[in-house]
Protein backbone atom coordinates (compact mmCIF):
# COMPACT_ATOMS: atom_id res chain seq x y z
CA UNK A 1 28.54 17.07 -38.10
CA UNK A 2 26.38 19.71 -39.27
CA UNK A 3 22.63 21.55 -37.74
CA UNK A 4 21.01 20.10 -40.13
CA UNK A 5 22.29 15.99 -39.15
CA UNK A 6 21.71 17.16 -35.67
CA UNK A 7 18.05 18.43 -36.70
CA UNK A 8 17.40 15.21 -38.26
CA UNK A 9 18.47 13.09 -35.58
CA UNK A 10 16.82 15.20 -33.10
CA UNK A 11 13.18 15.18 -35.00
CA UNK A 12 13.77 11.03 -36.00
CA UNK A 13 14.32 10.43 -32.37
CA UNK A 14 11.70 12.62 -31.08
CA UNK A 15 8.72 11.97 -33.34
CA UNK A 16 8.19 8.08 -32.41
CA UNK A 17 7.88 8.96 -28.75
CA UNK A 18 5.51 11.36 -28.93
CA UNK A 19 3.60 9.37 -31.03
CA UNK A 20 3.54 6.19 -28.75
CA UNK A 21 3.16 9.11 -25.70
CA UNK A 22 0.00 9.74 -27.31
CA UNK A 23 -0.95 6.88 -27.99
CA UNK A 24 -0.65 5.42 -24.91
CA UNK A 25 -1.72 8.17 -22.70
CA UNK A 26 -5.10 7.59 -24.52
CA UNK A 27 -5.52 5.49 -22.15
CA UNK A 28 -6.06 7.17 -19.60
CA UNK A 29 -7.72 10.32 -21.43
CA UNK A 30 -10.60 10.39 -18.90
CA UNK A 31 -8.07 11.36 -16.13
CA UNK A 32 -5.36 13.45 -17.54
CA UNK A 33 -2.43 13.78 -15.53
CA UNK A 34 -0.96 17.58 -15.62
CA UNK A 35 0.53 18.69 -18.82
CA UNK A 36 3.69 20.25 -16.82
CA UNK A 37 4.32 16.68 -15.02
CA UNK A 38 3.92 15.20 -18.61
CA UNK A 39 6.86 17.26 -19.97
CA UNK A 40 9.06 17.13 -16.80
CA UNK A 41 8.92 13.50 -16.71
CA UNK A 42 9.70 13.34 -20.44
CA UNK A 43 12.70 15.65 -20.04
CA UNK A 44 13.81 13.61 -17.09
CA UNK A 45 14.02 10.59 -19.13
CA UNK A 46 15.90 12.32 -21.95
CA UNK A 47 18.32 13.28 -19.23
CA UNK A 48 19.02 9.74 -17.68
CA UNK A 49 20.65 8.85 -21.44
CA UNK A 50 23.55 11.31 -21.01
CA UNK A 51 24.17 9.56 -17.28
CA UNK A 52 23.93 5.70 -18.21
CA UNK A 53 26.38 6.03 -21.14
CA UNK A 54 29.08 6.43 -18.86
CA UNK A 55 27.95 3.75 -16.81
CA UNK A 56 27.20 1.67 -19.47
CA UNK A 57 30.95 2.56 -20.49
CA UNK A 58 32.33 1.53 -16.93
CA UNK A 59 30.08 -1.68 -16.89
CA UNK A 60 32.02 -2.67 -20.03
CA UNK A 61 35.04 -2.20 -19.10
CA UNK A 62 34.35 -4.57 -15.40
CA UNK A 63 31.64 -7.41 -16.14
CA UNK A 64 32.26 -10.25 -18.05
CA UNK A 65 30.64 -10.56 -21.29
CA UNK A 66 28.00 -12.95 -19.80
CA UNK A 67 26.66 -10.39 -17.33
CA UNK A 68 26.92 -7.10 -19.25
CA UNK A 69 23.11 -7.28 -21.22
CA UNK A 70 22.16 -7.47 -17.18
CA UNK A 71 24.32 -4.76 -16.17
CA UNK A 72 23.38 -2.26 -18.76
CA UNK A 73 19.90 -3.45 -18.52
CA UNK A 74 20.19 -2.10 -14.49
CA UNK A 75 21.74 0.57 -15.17
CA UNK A 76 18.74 1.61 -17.85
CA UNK A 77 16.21 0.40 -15.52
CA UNK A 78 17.25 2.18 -12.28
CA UNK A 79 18.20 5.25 -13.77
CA UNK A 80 14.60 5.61 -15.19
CA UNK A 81 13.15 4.82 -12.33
CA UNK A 82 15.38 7.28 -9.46
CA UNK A 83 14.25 9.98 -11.78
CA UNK A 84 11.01 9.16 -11.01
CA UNK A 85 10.97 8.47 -7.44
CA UNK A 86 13.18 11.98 -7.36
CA UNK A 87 10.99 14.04 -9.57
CA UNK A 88 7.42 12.98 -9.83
CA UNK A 89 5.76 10.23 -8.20
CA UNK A 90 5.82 12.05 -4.41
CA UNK A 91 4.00 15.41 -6.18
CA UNK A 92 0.45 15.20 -4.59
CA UNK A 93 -0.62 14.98 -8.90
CA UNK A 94 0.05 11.29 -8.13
CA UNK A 95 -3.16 10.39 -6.70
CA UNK A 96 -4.66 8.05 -8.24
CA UNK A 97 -2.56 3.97 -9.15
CA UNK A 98 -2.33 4.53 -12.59
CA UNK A 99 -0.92 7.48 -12.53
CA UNK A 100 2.15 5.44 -11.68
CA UNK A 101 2.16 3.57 -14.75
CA UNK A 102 1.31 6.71 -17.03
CA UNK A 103 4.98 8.55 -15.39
CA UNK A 104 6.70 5.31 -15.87
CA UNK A 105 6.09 4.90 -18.92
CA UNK A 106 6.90 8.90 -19.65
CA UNK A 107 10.56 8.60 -18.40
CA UNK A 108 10.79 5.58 -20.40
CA UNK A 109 9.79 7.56 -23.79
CA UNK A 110 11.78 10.14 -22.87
CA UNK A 111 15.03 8.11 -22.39
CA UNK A 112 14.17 5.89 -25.54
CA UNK A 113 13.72 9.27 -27.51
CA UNK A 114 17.24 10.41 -26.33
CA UNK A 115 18.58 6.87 -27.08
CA UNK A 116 16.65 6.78 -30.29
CA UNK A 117 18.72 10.57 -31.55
CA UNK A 118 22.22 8.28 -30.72
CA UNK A 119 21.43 6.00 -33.16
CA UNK A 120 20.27 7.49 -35.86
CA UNK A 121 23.06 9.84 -35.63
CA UNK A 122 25.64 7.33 -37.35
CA UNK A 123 24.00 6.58 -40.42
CA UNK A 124 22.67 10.13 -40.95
CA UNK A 125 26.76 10.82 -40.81
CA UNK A 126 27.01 8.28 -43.40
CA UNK A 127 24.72 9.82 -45.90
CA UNK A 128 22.43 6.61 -45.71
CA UNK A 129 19.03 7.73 -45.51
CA UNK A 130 17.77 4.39 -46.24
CA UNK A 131 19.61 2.85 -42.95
CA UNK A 132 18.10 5.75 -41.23
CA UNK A 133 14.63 4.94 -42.00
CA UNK A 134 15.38 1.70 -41.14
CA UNK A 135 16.65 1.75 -37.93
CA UNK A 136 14.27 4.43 -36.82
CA UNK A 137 11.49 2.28 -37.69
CA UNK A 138 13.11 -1.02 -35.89
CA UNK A 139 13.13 1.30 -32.64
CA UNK A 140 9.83 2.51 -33.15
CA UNK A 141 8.32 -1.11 -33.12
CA UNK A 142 11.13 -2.63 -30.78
CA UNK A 143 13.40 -0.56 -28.22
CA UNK A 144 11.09 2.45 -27.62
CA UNK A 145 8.29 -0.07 -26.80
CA UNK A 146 10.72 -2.28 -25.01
CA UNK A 147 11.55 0.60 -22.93
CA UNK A 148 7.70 1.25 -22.03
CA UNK A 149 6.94 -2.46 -21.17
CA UNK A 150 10.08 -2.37 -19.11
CA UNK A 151 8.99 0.65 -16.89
CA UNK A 152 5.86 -0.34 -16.77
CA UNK A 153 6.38 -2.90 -14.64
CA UNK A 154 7.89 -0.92 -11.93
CA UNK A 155 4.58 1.40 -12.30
CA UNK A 156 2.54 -1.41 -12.08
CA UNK A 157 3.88 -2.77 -9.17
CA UNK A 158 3.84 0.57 -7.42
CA UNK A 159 0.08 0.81 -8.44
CA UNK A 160 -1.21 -2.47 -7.02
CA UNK A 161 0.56 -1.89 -3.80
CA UNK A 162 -1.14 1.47 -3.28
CA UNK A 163 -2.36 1.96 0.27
CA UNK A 164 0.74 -0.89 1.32
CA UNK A 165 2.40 -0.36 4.29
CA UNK A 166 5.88 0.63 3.03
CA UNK A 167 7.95 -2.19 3.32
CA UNK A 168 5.56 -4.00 1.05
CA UNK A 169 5.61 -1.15 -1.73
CA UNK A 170 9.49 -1.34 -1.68
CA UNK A 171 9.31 -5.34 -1.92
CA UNK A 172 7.07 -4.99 -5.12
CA UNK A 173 8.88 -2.18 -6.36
CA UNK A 174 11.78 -4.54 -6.18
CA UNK A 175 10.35 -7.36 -7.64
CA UNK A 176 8.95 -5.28 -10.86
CA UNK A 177 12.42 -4.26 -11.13
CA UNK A 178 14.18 -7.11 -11.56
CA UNK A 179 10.92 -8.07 -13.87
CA UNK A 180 11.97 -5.06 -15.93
CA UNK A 181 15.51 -6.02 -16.05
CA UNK A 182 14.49 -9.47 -16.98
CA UNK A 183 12.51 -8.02 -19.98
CA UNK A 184 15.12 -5.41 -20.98
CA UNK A 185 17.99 -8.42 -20.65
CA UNK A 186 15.99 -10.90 -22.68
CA UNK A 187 15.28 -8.29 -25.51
CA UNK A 188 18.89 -7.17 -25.29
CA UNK A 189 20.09 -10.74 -25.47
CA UNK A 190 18.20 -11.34 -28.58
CA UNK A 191 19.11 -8.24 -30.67
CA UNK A 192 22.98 -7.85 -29.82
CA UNK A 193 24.20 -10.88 -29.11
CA UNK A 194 22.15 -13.21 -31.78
CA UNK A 195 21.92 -11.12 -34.34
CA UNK A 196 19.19 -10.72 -37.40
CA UNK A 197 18.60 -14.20 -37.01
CA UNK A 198 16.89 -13.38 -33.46
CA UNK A 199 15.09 -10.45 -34.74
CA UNK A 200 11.60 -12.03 -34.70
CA UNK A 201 11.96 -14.12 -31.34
CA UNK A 202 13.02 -10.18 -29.72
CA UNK A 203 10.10 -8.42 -31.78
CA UNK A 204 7.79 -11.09 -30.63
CA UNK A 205 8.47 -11.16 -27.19
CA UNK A 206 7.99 -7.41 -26.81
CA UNK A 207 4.33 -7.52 -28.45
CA UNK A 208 3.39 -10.65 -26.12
CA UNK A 209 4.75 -8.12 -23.41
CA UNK A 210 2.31 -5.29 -24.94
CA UNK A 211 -0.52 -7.33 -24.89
CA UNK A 212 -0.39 -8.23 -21.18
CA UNK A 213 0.06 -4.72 -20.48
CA UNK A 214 -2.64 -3.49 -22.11
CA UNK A 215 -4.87 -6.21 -20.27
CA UNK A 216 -3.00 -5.24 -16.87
CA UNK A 217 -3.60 -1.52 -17.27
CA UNK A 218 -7.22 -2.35 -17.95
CA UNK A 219 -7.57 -4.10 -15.05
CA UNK A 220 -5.84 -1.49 -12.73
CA UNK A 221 -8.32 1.04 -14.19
CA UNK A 222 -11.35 -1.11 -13.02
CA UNK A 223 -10.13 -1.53 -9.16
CA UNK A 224 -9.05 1.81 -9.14
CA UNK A 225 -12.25 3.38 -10.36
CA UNK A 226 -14.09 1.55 -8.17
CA UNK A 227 -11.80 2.63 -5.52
CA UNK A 228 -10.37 -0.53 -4.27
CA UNK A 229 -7.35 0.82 -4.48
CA UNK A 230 -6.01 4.03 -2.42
CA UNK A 231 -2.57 5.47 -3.42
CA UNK A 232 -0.38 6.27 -0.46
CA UNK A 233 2.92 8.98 -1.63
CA UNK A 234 5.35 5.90 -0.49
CA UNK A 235 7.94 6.39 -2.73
């Protein structure tokens, strides 16, 4: 494995994040969260990948094949989101419910970027640059966004619970984590385990899933800017 292989995989892996990063915090342009915050939760998401692989590894080796897209999907799913609750959302930065949704969906580039360097790694070993492209494009449109939509609906349920009384903010941030784990199953489920064949039903199911976040996020922005909703640091 040389620099260069590494450089590739490193840049491939990178590049589509940042561009859905800005993309997405577009968004939310009129109230930019801090640029620090931006990069720390981006980091933090790089550095769940290197903890769920061994997990991943040890869920493997116990569940049945029936339950491992769920168990790897938890795994993913919780990881992303105790690096939130442990490095962002109580920073007083958080003020506003969006701003839950813009750091979940942060980690969740920044652990799909990581993710993203793995597997482009093999064929860029292989000399293919054509299976490179590929794939790097498939996780662009797929798995990267999979991983936003996923996250996203832990933020969102954090955001509409603002100014909850906390046992209700951990009952929705429970419920949009199993919704996440649903979403990352499902997707899982369609790729791995059916094959090309399920390619479409996977790819279709995560732009449905983009839509109605784009609709939910627009509609979180109107009660909050009309401030009917009040964050409370909960988490």
């Amino acid at each position: 494995m040389t620099l260069s292989t590494l450089g590739y995989a490193f840049i491939g892996g990178l590049l589509p994040s940042l561009v859905w990063l800005y993309f997405l915090l577009r968004e939310e342009a009129n109230h930019p969260e801090p640029k620090r915050l931006i990069v720390l939760a981006f980091i933090a998401g790089m550095i769940a990948v290197p903890i769920a692989l061994p997990l991943e590894q040890w869920a493997r080796a116990h569940f049945p094949d029936s339950s491992i897209f769920v168990a790897w999907a938890l795994i993913e799913e919780l990881l992303k989101y105790a690096m939130a609750a442990i490095l962002i959302l109580w920073r007083r930065a958080v003020d506003e419910a969006p701003d839950y949704v813009i750091y979940m969906i942060t980690i969740a580039l920044g652990f799909a970027a990581a993710e993203n360097m793995l597997f482009l790694l093999a064929p860029l070993l292989d000399g293919n640059m054509a299976s490179t492209f590929f794939t790097g494009d498939i996780r662009f449109l797929g798995s990267s966004l999979l991983h936003v939509l996923a996250s996203a609906a832990i933020g969102f349920s954090l955001a509409f619970s603002s100014g909850s009384r906390p046992l209700i903010r951990m009952a929705a941030a429970f419920g949009g984590l199993i919704l996440a784990v649903a979403l990352h199953t499902a997707f899982n489920a369609l790729i791995i385990s059916q094959g090309a064949s399920a390619t479409l039903g996977a790819f279709f199911l995560v732009w449905t899933a983009a839509v109605v976040y784009f609709a939910t996020f627009e509609v979180l922005k109107y009660f909050q800017y009309r401030h009917l909703i009040n964050p409370q640091r909960y988490v």
